[in-house]
N, C-alpha and C. Protein backbone atom coordinates (compact mmCIF):
# COMPACT_ATOMS: atom_id res chain seq x y z
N UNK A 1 24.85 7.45 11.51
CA UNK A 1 24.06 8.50 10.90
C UNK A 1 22.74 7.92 10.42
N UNK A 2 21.64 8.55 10.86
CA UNK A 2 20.60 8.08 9.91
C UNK A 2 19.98 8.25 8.67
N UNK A 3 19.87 7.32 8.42
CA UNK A 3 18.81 7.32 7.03
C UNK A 3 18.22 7.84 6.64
N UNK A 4 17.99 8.89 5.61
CA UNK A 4 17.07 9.58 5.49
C UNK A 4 15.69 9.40 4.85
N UNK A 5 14.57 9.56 4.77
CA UNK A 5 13.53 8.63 4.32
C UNK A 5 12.79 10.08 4.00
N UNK A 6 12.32 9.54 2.81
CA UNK A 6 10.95 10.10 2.20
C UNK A 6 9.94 9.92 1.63
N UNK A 7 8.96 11.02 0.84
CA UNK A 7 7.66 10.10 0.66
C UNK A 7 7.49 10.24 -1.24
N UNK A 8 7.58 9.27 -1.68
CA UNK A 8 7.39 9.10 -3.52
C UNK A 8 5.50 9.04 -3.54
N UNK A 9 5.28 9.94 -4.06
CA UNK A 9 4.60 9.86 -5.33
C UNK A 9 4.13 9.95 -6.65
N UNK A 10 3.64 9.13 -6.87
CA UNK A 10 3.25 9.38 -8.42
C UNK A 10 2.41 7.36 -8.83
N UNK A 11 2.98 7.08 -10.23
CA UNK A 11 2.21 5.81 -10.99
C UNK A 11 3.76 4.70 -11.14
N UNK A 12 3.00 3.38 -10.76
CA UNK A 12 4.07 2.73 -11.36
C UNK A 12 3.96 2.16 -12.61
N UNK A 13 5.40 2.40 -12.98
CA UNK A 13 5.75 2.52 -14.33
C UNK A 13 5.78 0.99 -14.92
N UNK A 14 5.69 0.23 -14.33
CA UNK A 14 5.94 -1.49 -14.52
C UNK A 14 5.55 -2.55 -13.67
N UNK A 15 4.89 -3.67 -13.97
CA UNK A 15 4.76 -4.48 -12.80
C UNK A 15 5.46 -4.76 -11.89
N UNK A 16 5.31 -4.67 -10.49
CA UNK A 16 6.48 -5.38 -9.30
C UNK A 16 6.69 -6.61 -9.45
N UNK A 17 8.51 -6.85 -9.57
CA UNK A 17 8.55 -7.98 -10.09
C UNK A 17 9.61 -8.73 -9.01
N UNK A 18 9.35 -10.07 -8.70
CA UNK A 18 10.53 -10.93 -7.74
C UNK A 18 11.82 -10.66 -8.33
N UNK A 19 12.82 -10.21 -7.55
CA UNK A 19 14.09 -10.71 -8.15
C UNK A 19 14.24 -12.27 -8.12
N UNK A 20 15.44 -12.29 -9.32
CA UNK A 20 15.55 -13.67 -10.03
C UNK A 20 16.38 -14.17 -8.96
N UNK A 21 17.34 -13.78 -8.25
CA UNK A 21 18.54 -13.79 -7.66
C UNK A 21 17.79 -14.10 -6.20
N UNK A 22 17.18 -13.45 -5.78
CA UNK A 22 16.28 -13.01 -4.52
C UNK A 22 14.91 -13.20 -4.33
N UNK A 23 14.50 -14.21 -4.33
CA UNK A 23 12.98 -14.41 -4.17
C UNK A 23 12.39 -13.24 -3.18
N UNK A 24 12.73 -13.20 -1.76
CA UNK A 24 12.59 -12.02 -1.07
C UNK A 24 12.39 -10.48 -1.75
N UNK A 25 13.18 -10.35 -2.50
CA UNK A 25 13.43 -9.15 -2.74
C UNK A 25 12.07 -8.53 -3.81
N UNK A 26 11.43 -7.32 -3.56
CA UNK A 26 10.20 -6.94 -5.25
C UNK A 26 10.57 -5.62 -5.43
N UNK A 27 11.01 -5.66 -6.67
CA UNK A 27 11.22 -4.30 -7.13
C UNK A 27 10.27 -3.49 -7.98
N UNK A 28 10.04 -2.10 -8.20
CA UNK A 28 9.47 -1.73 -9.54
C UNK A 28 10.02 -0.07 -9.32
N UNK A 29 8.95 0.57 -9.98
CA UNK A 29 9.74 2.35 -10.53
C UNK A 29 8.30 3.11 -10.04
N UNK A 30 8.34 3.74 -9.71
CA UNK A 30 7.69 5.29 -9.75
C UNK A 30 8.06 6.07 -10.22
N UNK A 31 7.07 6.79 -11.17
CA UNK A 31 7.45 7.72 -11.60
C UNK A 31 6.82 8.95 -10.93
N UNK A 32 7.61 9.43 -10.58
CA UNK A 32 7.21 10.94 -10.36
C UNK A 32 7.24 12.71 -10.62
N UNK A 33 5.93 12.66 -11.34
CA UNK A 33 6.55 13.76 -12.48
C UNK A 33 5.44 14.82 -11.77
N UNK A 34 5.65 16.36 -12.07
CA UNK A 34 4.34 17.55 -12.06
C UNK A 34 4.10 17.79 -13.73
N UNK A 35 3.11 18.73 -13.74
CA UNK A 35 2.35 19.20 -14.41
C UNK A 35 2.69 20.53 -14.40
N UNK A 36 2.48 21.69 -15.12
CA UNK A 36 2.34 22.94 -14.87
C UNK A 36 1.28 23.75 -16.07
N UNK A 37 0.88 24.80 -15.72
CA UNK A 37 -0.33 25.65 -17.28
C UNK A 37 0.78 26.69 -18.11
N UNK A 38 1.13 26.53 -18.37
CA UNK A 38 2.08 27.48 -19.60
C UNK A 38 1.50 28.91 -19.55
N UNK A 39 1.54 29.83 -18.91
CA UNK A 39 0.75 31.06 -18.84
C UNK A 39 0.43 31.65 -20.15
N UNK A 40 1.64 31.37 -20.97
CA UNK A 40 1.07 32.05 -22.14
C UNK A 40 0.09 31.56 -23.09
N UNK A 41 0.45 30.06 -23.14
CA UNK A 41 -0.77 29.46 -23.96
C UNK A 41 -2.12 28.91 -23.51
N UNK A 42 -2.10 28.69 -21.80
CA UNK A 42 -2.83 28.18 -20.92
C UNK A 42 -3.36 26.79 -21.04
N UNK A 43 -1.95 26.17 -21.83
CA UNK A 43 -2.06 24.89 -22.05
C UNK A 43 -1.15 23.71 -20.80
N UNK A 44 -1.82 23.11 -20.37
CA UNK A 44 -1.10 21.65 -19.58
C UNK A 44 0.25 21.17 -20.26
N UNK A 45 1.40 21.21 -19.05
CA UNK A 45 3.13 20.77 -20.38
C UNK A 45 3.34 20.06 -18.81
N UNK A 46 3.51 18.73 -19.09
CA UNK A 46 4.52 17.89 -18.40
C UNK A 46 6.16 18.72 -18.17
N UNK A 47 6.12 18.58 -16.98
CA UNK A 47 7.70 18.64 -16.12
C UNK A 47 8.55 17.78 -16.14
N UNK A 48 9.94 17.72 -15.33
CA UNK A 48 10.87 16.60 -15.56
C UNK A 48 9.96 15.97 -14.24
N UNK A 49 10.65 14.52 -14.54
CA UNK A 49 10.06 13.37 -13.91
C UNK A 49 11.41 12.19 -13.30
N UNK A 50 10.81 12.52 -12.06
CA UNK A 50 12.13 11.08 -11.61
C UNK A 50 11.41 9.87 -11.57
N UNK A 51 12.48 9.09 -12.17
CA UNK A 51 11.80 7.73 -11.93
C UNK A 51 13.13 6.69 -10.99
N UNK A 52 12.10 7.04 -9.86
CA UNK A 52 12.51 6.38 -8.65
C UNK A 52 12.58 4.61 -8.40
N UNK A 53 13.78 4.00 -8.37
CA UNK A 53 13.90 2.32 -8.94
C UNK A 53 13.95 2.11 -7.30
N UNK A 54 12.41 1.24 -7.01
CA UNK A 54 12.07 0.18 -5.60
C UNK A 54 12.20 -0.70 -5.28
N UNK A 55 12.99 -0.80 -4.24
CA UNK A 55 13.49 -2.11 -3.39
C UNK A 55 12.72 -2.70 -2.16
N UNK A 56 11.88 -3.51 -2.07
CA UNK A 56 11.24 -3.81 -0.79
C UNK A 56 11.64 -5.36 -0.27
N UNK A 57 12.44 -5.15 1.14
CA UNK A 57 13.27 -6.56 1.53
C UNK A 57 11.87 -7.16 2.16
N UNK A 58 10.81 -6.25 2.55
CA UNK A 58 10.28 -7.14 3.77
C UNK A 58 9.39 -7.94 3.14
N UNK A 59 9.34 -9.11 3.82
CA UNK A 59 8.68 -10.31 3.09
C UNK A 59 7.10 -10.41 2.63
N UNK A 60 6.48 -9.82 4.32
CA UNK A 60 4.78 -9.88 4.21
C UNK A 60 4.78 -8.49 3.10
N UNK A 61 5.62 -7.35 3.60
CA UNK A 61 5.22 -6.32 2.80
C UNK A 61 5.03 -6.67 0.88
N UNK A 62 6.01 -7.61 0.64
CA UNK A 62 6.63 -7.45 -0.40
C UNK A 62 5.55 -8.44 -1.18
N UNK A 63 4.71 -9.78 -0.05
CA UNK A 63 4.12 -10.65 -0.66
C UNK A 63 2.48 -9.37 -1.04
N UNK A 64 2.33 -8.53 0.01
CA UNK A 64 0.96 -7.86 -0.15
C UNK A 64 1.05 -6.63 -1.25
N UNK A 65 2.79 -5.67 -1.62
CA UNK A 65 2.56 -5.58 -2.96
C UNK A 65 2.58 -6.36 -4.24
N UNK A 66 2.89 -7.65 -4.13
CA UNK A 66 2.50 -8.07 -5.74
C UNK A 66 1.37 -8.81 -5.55
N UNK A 67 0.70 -8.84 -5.09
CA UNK A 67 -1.08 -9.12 -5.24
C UNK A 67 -2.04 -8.27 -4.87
N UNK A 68 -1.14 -6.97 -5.06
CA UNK A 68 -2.33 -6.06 -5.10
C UNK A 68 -1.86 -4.62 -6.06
N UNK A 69 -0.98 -4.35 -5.92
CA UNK A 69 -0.27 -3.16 -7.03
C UNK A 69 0.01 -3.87 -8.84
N UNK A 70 -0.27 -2.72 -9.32
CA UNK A 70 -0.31 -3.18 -10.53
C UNK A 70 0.48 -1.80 -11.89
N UNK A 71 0.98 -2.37 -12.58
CA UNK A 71 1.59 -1.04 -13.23
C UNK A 71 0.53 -0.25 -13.76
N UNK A 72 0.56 1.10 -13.71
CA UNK A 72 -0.29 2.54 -13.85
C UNK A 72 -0.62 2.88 -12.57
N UNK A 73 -1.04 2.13 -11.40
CA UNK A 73 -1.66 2.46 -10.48
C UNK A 73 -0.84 3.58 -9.96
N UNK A 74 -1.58 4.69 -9.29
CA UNK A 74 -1.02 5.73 -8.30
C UNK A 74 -0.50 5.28 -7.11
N UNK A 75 0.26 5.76 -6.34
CA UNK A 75 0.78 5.30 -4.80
C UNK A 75 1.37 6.18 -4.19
N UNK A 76 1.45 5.98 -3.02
CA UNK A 76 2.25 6.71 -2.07
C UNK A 76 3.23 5.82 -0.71
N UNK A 77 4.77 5.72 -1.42
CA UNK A 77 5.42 5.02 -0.91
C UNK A 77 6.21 5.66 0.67
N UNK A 78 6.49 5.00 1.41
CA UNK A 78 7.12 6.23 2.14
C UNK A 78 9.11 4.90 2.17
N UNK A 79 9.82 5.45 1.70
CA UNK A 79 10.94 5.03 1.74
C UNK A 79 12.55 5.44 2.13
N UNK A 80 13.12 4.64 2.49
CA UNK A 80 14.56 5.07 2.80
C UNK A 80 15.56 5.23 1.74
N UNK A 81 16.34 6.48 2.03
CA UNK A 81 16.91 6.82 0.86
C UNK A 81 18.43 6.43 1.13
N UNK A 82 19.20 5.96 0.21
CA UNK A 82 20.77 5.57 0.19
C UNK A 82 20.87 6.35 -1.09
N UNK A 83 22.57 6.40 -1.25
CA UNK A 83 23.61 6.99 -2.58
C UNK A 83 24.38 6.44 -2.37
N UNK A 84 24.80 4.74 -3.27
CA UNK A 84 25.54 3.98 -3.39
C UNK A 84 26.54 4.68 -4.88
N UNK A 85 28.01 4.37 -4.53
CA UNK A 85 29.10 4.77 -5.01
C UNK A 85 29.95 3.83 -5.66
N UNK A 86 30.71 3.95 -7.07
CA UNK A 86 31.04 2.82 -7.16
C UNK A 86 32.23 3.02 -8.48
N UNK A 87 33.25 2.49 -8.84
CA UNK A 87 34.11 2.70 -10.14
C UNK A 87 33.33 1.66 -11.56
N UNK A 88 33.27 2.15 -12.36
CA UNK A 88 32.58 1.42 -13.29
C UNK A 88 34.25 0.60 -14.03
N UNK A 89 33.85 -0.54 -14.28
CA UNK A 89 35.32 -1.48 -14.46
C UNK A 89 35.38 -1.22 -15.56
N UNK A 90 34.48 -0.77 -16.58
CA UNK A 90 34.87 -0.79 -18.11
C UNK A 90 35.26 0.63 -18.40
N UNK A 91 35.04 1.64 -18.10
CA UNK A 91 35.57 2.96 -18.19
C UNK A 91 36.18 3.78 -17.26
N UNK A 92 36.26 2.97 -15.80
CA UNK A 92 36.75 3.49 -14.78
C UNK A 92 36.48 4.71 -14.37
N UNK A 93 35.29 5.05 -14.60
CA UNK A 93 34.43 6.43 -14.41
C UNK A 93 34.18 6.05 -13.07
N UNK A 94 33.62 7.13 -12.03
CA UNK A 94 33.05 7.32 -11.44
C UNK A 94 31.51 7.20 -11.37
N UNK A 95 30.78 6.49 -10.70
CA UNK A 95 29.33 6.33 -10.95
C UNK A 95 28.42 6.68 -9.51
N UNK A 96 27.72 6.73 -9.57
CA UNK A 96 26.85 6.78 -8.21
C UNK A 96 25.26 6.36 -8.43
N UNK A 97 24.54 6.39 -8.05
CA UNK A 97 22.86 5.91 -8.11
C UNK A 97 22.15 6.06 -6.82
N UNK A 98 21.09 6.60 -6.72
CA UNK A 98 20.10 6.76 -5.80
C UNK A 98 19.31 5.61 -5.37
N UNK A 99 19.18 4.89 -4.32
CA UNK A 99 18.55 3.74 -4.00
C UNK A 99 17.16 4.21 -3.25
N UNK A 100 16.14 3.57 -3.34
CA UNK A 100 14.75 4.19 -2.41
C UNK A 100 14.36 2.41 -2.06
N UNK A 101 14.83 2.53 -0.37
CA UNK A 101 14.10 1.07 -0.05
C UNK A 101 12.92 1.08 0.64
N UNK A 102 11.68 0.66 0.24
CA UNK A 102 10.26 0.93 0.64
C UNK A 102 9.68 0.35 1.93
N UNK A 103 9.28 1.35 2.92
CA UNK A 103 9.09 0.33 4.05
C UNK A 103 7.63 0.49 4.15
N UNK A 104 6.78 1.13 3.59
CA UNK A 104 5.38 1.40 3.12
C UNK A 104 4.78 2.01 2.17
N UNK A 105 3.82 1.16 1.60
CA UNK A 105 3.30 1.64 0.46
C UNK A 105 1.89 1.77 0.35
N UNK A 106 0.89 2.71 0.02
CA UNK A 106 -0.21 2.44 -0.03
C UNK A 106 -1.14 2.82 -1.65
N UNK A 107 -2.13 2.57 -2.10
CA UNK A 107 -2.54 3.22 -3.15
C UNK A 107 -3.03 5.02 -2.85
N UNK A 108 -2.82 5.77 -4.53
CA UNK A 108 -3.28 6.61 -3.73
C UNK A 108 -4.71 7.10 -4.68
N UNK A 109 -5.48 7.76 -3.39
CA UNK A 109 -6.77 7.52 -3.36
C UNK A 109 -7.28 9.07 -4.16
N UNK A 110 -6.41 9.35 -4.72
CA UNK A 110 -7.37 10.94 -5.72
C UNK A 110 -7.96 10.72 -6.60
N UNK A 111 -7.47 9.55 -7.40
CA UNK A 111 -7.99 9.33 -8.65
C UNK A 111 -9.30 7.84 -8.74
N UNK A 112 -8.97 7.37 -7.64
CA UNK A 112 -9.55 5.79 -7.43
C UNK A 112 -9.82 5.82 -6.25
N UNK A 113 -10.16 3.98 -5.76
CA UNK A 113 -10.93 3.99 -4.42
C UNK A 113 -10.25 2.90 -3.97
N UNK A 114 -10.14 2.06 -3.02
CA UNK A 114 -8.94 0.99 -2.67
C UNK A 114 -10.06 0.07 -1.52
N UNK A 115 -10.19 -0.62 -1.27
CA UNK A 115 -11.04 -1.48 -0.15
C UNK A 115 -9.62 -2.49 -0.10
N UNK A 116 -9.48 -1.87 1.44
CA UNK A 116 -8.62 -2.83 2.56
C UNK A 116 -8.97 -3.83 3.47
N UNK A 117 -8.11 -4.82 3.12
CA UNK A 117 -8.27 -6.64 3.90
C UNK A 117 -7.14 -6.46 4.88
N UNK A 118 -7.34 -6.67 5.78
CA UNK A 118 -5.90 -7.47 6.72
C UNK A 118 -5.48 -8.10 7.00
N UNK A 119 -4.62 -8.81 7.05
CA UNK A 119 -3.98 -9.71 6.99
C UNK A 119 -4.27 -10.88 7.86
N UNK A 120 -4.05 -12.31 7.90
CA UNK A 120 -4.14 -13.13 8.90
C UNK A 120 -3.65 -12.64 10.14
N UNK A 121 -4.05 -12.85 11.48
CA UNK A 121 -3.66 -12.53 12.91
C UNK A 121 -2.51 -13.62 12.80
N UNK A 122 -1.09 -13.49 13.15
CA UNK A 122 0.04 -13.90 13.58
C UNK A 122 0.84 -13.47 14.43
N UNK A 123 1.19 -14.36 15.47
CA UNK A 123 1.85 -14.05 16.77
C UNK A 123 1.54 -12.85 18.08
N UNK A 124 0.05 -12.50 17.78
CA UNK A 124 -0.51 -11.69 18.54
C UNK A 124 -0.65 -10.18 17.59
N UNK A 125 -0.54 -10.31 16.19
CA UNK A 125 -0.42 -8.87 15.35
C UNK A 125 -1.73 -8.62 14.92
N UNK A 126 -1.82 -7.45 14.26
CA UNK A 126 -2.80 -7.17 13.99
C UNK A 126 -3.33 -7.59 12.88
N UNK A 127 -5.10 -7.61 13.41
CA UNK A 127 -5.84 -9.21 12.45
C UNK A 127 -7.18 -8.09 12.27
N UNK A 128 -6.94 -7.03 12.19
CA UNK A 128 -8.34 -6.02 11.50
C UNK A 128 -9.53 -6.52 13.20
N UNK A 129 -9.77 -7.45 13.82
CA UNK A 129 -10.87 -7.49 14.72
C UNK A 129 -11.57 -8.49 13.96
N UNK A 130 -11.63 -9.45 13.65
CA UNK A 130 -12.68 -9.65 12.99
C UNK A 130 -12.86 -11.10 12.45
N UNK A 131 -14.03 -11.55 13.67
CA UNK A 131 -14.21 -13.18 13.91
C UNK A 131 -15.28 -13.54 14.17
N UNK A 132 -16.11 -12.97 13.28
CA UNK A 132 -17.61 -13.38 13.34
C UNK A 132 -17.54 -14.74 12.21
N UNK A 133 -16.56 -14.87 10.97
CA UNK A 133 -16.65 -16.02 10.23
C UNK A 133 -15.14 -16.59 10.19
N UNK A 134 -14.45 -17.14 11.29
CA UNK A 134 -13.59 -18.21 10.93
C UNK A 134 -12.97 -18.65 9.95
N UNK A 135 -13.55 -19.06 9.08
CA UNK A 135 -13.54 -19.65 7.83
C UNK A 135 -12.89 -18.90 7.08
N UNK A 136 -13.53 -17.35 7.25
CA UNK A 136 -13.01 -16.87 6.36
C UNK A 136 -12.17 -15.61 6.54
N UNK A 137 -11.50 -15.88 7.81
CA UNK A 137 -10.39 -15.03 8.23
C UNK A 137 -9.20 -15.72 8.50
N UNK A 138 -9.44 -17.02 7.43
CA UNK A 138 -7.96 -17.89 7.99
C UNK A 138 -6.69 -17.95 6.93
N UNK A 139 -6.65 -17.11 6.52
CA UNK A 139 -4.89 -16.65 6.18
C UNK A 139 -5.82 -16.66 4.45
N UNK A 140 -6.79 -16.94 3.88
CA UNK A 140 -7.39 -17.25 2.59
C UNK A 140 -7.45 -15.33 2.06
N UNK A 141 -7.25 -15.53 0.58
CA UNK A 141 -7.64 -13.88 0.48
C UNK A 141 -9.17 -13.86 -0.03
N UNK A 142 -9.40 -12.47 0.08
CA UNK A 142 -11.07 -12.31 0.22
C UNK A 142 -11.31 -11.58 -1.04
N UNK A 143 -11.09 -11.87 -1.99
CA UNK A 143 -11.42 -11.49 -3.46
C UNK A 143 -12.60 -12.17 -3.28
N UNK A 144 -13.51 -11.36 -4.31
CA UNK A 144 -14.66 -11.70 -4.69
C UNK A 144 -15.75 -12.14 -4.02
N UNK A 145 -15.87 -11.95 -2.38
CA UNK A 145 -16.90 -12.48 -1.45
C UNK A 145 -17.77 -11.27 -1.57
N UNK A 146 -18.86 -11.51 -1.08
CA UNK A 146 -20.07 -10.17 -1.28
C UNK A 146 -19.85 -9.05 0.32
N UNK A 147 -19.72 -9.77 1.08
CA UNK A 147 -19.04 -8.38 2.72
C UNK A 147 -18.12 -9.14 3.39
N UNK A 148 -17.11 -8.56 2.40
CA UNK A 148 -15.69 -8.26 3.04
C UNK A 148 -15.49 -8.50 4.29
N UNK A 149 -14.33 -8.72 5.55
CA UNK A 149 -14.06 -8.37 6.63
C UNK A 149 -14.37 -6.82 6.88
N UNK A 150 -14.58 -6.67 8.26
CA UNK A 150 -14.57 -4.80 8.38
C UNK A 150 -13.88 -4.79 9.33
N UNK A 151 -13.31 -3.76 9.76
CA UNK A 151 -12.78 -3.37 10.93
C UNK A 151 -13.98 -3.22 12.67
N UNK A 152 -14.12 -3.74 13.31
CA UNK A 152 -15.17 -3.50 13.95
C UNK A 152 -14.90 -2.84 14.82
N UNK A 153 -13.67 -2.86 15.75
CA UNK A 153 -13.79 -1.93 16.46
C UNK A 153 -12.27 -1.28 16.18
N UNK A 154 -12.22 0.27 15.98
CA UNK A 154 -10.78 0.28 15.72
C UNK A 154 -9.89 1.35 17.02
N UNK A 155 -10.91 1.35 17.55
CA UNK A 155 -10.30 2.10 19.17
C UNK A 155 -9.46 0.94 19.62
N UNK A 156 -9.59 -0.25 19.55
CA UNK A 156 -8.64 -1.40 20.10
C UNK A 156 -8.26 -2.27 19.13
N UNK A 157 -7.30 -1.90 18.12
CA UNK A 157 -7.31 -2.42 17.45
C UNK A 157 -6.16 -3.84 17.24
N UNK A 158 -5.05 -3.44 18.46
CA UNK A 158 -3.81 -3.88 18.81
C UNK A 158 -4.44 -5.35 19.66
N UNK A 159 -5.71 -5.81 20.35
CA UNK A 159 -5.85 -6.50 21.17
C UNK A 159 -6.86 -7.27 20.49
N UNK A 160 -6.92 -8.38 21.26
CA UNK A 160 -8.00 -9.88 20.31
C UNK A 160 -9.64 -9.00 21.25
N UNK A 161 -9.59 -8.72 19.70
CA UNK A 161 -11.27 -8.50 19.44
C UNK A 161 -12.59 -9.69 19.95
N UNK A 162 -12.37 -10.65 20.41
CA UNK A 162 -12.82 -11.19 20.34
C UNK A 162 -14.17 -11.49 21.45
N UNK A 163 -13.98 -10.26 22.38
CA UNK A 163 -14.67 -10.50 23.70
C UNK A 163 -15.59 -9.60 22.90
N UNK A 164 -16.84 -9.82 23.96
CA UNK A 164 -18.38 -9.26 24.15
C UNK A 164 -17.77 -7.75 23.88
N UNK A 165 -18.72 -7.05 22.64
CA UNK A 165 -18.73 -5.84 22.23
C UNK A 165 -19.39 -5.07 22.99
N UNK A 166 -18.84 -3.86 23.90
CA UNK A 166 -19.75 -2.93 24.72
C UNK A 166 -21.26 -2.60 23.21
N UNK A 167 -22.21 -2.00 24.32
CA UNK A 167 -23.51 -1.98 23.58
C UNK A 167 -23.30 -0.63 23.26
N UNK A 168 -22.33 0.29 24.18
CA UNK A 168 -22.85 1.75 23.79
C UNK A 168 -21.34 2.17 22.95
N UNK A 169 -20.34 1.03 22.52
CA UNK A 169 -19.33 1.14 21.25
C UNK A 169 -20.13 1.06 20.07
N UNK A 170 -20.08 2.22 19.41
CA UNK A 170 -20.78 2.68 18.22
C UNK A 170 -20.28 1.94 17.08
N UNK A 171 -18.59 1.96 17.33
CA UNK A 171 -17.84 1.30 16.37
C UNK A 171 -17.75 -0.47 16.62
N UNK A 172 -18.04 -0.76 17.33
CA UNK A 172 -18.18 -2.11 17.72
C UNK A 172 -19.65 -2.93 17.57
N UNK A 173 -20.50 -2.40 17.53
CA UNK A 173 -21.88 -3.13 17.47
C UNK A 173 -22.44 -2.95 16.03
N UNK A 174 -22.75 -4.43 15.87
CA UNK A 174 -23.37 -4.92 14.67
C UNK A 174 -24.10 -3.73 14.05
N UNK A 175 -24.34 -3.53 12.36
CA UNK A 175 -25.07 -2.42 11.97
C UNK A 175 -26.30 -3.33 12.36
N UNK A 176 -27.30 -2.17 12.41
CA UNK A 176 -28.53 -2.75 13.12
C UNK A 176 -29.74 -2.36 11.63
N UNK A 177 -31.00 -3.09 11.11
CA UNK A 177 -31.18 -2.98 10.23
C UNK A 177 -32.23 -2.14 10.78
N UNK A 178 -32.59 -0.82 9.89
CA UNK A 178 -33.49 0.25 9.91
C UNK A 178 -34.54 -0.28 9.16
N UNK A 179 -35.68 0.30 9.76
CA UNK A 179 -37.25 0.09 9.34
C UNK A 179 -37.50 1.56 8.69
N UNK A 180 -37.62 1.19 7.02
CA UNK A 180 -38.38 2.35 6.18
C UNK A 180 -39.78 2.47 6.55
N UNK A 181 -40.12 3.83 6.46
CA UNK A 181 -41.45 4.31 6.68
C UNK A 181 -42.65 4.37 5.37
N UNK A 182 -41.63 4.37 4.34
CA UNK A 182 -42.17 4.74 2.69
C UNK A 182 -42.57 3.22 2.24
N UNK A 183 -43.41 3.52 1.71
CA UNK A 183 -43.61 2.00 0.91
C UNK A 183 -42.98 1.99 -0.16
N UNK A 184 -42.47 0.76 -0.45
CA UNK A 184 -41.57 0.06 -1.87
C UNK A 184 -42.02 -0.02 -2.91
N UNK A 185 -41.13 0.21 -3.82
CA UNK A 185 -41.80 0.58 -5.20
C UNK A 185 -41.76 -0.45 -6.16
């Protein structure tokens, strides 16, 4: 049977943190709550809110959310859903819990703005296009440089960028610098 998967949003509630047990493993919470206007008073009242507890096994995924997600931030996870079952030994109750394991996550962009890096090129994967500086597309992260990597061409984005850019790829050729007509002030 398959898995059923869906999409969380909302803010996380806590930093993503390594399990102690599981280096692999980063967990954290979303919360995901609405809003509604109270017709009668036409005042803003918070709704119930799930707070959804995240499991992410995959390794690159898991290394690129904790150096870049941060608790408050907005997101939009898209994850697989389980309902693990279980006898609790001290009261012999019946228990159950909702699991959400994350196989993508991105920020989300209503409230803020996000500038995306890609990752080092490994084993033929995708490396954004982009090898005009060596140096500084070699697995290093790009905090704080003044122009970023860009995507240069993203019609091919699956294949090594690396050959002669057609002249009449719009998305592929260097921005070209424009000559103002106005004089400088």
């Amino acid at each position: 049977m398959p898995i059923p998967t869906t999409t969380l949003e909302g803010r996380l509630t806590d930093e993503p943190q390594r399990n102690q047990r599981n280096p692999n493993l980063v967990e954290f919470t979303i919360a995901e709550g609405t809003r509604y206007q109270d017709k009668q008073t036409g005042e803003w009242k918070d709704g119930p809110t799930l707070f959804a507890r995240c499991k992410v096994w995959d390794t690159t995924l898991g290394n690129n959310i904790m150096s870049t997600l941060r608790k408050g931030m907005d997101v939009v996870a898209l994850a697989d859903v389980r309902q693990s079952s279980w006898t609790d030994q001290q009261t012999g109750q019946k228990r159950s819990m909702v699991e959400f394991t994350v196989t993508n996550i991105g920020a989300g962009l209503r409230r803020a703005t996000a500038q995306v890096m890609p990752n080092p090129k490994r084993n033929g994967g995708y490396d954004g296009g982009y090898h005009a500086n060596p140096q500084q597309n070699s697995g290093q992260t790009f905090q704080g440089q003044p122009n970023p990597p860009v995507f240069q061409n993203p019609n091919n984005y699956g294949a090594d960028n690396s050959q002669t850019l057609a002249s009449n790829d719009p998305w592929g050729a260097p921005p070209q610098p424009t000559q103002s007509v106005e004089p400088e002030f």
